[in-house]
Protein backbone atom coordinates (compact mmCIF):
# COMPACT_ATOMS: atom_id res chain seq x y z
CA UNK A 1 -56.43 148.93 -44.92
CA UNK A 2 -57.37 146.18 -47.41
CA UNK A 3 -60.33 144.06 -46.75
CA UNK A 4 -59.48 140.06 -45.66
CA UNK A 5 -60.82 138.25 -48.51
CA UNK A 6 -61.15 135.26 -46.39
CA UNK A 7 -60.94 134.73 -42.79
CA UNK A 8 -61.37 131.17 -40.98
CA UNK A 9 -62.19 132.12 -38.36
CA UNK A 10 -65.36 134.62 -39.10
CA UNK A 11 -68.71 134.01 -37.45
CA UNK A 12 -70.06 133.19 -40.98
CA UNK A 13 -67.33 130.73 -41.81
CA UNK A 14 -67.69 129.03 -38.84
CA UNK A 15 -71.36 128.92 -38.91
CA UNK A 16 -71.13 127.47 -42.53
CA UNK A 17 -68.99 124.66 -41.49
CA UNK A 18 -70.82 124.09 -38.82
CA UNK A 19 -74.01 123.55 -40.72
CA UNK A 20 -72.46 121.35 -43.00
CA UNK A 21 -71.35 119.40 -40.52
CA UNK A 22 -75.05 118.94 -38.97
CA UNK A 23 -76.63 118.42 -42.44
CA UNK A 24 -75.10 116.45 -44.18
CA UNK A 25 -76.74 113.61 -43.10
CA UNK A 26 -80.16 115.00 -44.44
CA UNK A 27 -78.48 116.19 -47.66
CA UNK A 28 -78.10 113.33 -49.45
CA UNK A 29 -79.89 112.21 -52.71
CA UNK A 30 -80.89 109.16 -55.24
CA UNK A 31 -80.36 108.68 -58.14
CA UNK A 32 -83.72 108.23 -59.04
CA UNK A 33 -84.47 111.86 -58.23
CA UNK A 34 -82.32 113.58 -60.98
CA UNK A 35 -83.40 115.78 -63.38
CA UNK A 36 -82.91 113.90 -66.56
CA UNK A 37 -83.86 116.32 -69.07
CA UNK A 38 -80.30 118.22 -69.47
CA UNK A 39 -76.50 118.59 -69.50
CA UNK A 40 -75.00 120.45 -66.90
CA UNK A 41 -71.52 121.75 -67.69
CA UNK A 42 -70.23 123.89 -64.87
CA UNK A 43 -67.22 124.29 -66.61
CA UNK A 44 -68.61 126.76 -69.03
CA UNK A 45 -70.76 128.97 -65.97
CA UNK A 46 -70.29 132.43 -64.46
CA UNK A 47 -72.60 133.68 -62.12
CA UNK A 48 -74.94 135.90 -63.33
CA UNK A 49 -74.15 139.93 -63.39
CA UNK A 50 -77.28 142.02 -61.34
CA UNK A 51 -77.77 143.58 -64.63
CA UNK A 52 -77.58 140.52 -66.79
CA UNK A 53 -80.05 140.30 -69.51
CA UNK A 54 -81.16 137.58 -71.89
CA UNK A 55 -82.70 139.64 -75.00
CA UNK A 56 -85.38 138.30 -76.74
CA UNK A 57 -87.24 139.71 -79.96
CA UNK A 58 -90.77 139.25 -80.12
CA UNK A 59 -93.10 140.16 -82.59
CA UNK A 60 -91.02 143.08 -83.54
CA UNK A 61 -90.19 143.92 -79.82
CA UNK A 62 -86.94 143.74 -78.44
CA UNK A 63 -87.91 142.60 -74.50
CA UNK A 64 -84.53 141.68 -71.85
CA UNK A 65 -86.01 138.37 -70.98
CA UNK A 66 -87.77 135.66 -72.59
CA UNK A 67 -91.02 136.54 -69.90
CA UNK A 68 -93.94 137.86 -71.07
CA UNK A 69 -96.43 138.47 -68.07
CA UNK A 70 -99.83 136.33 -69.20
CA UNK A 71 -103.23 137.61 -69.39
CA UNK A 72 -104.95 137.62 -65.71
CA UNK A 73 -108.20 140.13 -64.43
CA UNK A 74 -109.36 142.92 -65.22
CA UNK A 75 -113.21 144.58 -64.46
CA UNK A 76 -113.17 144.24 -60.69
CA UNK A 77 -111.68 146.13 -57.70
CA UNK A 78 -108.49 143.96 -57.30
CA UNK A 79 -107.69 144.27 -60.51
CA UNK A 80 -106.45 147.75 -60.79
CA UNK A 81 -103.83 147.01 -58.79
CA UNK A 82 -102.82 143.86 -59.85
CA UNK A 83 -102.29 145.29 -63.21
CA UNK A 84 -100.72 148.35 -62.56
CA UNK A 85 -98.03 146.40 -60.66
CA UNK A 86 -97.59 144.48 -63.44
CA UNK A 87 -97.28 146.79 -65.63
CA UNK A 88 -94.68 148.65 -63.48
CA UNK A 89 -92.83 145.12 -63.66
CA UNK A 90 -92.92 145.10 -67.22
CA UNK A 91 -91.82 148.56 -67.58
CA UNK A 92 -88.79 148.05 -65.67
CA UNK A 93 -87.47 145.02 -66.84
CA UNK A 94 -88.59 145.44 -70.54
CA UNK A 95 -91.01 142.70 -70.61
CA UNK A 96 -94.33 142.00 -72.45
CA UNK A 97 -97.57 141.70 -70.87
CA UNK A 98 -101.33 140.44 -71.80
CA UNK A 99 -103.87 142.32 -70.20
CA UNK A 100 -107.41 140.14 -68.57
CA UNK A 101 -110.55 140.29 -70.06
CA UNK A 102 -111.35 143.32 -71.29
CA UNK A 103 -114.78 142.93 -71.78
CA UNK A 104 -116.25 145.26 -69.39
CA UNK A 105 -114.61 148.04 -72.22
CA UNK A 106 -116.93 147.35 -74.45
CA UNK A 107 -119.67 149.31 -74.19
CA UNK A 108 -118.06 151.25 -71.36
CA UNK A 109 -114.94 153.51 -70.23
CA UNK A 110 -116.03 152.50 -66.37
CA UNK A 111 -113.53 150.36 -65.63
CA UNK A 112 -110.72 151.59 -67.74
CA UNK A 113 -108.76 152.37 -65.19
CA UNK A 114 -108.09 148.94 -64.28
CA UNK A 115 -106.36 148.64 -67.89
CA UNK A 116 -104.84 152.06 -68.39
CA UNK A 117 -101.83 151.13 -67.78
CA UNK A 118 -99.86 152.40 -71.12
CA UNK A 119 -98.05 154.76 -68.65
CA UNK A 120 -95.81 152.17 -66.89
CA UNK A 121 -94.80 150.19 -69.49
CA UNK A 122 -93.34 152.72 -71.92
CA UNK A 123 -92.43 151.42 -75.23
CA UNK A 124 -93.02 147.78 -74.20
CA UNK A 125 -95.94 145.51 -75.93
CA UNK A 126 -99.31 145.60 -74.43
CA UNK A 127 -101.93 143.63 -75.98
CA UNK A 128 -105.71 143.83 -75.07
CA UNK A 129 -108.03 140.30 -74.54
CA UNK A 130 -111.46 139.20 -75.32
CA UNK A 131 -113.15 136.03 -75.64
CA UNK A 132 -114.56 134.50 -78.70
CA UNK A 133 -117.66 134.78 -77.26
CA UNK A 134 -117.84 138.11 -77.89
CA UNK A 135 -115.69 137.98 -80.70
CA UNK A 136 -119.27 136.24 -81.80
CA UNK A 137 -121.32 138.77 -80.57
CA UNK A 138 -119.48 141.46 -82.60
CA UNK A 139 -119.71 139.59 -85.43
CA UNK A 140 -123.10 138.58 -85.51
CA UNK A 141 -123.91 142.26 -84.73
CA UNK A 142 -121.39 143.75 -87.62
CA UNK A 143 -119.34 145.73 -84.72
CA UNK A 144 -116.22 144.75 -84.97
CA UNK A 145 -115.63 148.11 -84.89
CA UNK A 146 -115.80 148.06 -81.26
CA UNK A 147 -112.68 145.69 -81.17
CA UNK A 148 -111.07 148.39 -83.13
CA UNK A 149 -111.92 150.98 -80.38
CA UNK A 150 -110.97 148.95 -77.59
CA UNK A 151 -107.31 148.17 -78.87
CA UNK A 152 -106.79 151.73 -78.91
CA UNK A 153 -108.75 152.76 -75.85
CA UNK A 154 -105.61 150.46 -73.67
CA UNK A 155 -103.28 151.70 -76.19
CA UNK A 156 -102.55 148.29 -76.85
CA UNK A 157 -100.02 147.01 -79.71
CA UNK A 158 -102.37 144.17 -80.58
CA UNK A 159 -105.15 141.48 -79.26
CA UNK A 160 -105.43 138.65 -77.60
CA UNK A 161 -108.13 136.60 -78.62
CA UNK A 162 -109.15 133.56 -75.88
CA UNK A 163 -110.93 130.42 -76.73
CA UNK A 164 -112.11 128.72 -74.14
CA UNK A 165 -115.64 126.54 -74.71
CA UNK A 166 -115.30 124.05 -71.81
CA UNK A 167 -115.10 126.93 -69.68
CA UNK A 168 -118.07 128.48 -71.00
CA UNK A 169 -120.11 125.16 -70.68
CA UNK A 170 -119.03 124.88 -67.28
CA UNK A 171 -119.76 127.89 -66.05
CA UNK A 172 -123.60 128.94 -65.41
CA UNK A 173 -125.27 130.82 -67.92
CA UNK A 174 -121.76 130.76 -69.72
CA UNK A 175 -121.86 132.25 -73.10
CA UNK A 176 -122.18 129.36 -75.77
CA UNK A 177 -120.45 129.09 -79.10
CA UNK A 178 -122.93 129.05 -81.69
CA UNK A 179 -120.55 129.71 -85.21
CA UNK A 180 -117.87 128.15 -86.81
CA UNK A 181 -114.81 129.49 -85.07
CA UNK A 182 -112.63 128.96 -87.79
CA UNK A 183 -114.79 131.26 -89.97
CA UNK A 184 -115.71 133.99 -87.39
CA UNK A 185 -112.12 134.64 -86.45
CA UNK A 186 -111.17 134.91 -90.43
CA UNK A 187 -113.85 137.54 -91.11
CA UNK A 188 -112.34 139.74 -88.22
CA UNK A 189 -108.51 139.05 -89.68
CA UNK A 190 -109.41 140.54 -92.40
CA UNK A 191 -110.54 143.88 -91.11
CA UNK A 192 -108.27 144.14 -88.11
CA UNK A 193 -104.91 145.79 -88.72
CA UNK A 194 -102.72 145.34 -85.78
CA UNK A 195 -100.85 142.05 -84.81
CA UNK A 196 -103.62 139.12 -82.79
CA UNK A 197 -102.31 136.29 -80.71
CA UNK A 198 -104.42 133.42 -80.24
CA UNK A 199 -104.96 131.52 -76.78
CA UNK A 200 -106.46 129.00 -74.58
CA UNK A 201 -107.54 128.98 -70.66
CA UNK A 202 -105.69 125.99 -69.56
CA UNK A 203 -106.77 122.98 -71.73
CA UNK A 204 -104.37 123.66 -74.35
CA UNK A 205 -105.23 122.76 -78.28
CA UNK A 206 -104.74 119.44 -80.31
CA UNK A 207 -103.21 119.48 -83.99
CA UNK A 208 -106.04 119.70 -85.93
CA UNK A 209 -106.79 123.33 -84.13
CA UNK A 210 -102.84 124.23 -84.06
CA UNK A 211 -102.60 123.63 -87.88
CA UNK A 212 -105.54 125.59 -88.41
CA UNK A 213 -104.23 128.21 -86.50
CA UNK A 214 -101.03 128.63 -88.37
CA UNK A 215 -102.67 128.83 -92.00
CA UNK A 216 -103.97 131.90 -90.44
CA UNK A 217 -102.56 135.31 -90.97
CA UNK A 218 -102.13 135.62 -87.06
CA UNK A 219 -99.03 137.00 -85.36
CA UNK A 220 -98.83 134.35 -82.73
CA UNK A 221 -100.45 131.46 -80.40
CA UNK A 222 -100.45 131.47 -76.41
CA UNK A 223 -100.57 127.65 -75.48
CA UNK A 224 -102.64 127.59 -72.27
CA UNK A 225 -101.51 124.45 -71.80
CA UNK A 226 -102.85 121.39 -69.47
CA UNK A 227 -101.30 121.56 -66.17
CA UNK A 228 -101.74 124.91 -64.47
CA UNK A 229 -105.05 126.60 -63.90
CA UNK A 230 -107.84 124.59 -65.41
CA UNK A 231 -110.71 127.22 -65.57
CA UNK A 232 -112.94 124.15 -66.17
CA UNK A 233 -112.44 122.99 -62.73
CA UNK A 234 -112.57 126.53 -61.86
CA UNK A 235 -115.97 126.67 -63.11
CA UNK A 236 -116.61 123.35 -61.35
CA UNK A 237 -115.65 124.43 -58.16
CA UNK A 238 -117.85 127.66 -58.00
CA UNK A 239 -120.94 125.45 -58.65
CA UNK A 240 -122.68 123.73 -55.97
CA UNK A 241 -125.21 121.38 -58.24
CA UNK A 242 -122.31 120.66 -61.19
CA UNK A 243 -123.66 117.77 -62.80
CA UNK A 244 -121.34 114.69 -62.83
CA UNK A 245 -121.48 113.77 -66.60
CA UNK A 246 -119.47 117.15 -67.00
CA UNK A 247 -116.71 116.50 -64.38
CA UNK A 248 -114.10 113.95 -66.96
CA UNK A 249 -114.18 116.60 -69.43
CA UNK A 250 -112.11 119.03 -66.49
CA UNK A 251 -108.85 116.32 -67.78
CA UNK A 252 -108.64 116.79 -71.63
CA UNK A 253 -106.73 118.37 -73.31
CA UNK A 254 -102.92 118.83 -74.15
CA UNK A 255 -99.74 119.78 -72.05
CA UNK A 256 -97.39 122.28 -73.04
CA UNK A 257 -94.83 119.79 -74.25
CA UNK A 258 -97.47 117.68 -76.26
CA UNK A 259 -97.97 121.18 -77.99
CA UNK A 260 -94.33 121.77 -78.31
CA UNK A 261 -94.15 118.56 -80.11
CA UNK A 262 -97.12 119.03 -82.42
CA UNK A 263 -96.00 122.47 -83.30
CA UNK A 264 -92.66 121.39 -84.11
CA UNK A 265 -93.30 119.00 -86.51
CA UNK A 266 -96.09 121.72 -88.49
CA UNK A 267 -94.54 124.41 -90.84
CA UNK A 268 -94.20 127.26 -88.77
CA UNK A 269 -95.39 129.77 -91.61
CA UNK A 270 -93.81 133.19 -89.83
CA UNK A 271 -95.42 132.41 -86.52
CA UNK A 272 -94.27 133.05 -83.00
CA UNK A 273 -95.24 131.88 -79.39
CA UNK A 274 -95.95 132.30 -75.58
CA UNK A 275 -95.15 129.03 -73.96
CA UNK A 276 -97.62 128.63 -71.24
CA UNK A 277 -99.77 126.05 -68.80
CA UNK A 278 -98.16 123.59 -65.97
CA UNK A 279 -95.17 125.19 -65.58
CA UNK A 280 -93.94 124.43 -61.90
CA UNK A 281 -90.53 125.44 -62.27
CA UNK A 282 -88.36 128.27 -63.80
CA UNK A 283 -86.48 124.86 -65.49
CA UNK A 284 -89.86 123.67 -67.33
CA UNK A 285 -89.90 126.81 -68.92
CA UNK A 286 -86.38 126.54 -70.27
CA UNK A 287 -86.92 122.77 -70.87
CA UNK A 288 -89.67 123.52 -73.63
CA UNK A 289 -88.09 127.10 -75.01
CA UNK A 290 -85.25 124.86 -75.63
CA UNK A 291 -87.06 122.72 -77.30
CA UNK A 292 -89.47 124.18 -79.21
CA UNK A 293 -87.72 125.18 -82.56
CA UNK A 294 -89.61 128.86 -83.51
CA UNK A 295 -89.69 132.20 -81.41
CA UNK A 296 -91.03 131.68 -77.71
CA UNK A 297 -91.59 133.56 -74.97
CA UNK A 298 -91.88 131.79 -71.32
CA UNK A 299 -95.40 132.95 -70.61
CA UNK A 300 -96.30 133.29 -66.53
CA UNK A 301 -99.57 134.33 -64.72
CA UNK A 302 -100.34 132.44 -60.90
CA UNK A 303 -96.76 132.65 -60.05
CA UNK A 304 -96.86 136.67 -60.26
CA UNK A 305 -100.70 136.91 -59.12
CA UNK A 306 -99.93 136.59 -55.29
CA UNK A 307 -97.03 139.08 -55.30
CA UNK A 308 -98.62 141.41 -57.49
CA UNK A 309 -101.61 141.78 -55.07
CA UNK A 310 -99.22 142.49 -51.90
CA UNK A 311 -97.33 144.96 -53.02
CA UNK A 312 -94.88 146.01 -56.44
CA UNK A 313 -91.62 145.46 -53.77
CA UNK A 314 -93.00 141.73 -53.48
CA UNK A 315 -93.64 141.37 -56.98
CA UNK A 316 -90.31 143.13 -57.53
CA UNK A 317 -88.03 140.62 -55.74
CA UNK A 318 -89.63 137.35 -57.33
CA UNK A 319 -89.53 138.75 -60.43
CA UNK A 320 -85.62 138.95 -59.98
CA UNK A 321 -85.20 135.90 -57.85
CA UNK A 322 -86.87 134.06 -61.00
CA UNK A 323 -84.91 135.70 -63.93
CA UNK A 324 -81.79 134.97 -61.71
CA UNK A 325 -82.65 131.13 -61.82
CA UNK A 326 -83.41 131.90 -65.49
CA UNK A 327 -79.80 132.94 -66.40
CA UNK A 328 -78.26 130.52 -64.47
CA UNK A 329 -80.05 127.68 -66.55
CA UNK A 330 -79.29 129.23 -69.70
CA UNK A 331 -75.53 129.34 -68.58
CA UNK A 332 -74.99 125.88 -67.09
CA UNK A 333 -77.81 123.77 -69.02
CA UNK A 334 -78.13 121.99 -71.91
CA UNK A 335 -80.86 120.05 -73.36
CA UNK A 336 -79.81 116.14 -73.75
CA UNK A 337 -80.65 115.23 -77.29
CA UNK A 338 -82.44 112.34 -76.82
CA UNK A 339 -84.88 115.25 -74.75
């Protein structure tokens, strides 16, 4: 017998009309409210296929979306399994992903677990973290060799490399910059042979630091924008006697799109980059990897934090309720050119 494509008088047809009967009243929008930023052109749109992909090459990786899964914890309980899911995620879906801190690794194997997570993502990039803090450290001390060791302890393609001085000076008994950054981090490119991708925590970086960045012989810059987890009010918040002269200097910096700008009117000089900080919306990431005119990746951390710690089925179904809304922009969106 062949299935009834459509039947008016189904439960779930009825129902339907029926609720758009009752809401239509409370479904109505301004003007004002619309998004300005693109063109949509439903005329050119299919609905995305389950199996859908939107390939992206990265720094000599071929990943199936234009996610890469930013760096997050690492060195205490919760962070074994926050990592492993995310690896897992990764792993399935061809994705890239930036472990946390990795720190703890330094002088010890203790935690490694909490980073070992190689096994899950197959073939996919992996890159370790540390902060130029102890970037510092190892310099001052002649040990970079112990940046060597840890990139291979993870089994990690490359390393992440974090700046983050507000941070440091608001947190208590943070570790304080006490070198030229500039001249530190070009003593340890020159004896480090795998690919490093430069970052900040959330305050992003003005020209001056971008420009720098890009005379470098660096593989790629992680924004860590303005707008999404300020680890200078972090730091704020976990003090109880914070003094108040600090407190204005939680609102400087740059937003992603003020970086997007800057970077696109620098020579790019072979470099490529994870677009992330203040993203609210799956459409503010495709707003600024539209618009930003050398290799990006869309790069994501709080939204997959909360699923990641219930279980890999939670984190599993955002993950592909998110790349769904993904396609669909790249399908039926287009950026206005005056954006």
């Amino acid at each position: 017998m062949s299935k009834t494509l459509y039947s008016p008088d189904s439960f779930e047809v009825s129902q339907r009309k029926k609720d758009h009967i009752e809401l239509t009243h409370k479904s109505k929008t301004s003007a004002a409210t619309v998004d300005g930023r693109f063109n949509y052109e439903p005329l050119f749109f299919t609905h995305p296929e389950p199996s859908e992909t939107w390939l992206s090459p990265f720094l000599g990786f071929n990943l199936d979306y234009p996610i890469w899964v930013s760096s997050m914890t690492g060195g205490i309980e919760k962070s074994q399994l926050i990592n492993h899911n995310l690896a897992k995620l990764c792993g399935e879906f061809n994705l890239g992903m930036g472990l946390g801190s990795c720190r703890s690794l330094l002088n010890s194997s203790d935690r490694l677990s909490d980073f070992a997570v190689r096994k899950y993502l197959g073939d996919q990039p992996l890159f370790a973290n540390i902060g130029y803090a102890q970037l510092e450290e190892l310099f001052s001390s002649k040990k970079f060799q112990l940046l060597h060791d840890l990139v291979k302890k993870v089994e990690a393609n490359g390393l992440i490399i974090h700046f983050n001085p507000l941070q440091e000076w608001f947190q208590p008994n943070g570790d304080k910059y006490k070198m030229n950054p500039l001249n530190t981090l070009k003593s340890f490119l020159e004896v480090s042979s795998y690919p490093v991708i430069i970052k900040e925590v959330g305050q992003g970086m003005g020209p001056k630091s971008l420009k720098a960045l890009l005379d470098m012989p660096i593989a790629g810059i992680e924004l860590g924008a303005y707008g999404g987890t300020n680890f200078s009010l972090l730091e704020n918040l976990r003090s109880a006697n914070e003094a108040e002269y600090k407190k204005p200097f939680i609102h400087v910096g740059h937003t992603a799109l003020e970086m997007v700008e800057i970077l696109n009117a620098l020579p790019n000089k072979g470099k490529e980059f994870i677009i992330s900080g203040g993203m609210k919306t799956v459409l503010d990431g495709f707003e600024l990897k539209s618009k930003l005119k050398s290799p990006s990746l869309i790069g994501m951390a709080s939204t997959f934090l909360g699923p990641a710690q219930e279980s890999y089925e939670v984190l599993r179904e955002h993950f592909l309720d998110m790349k769904e809304a993904l396609l669909v922009a790249k399908k039926i969106l287009n950026l206005k050119e005056n954006q």
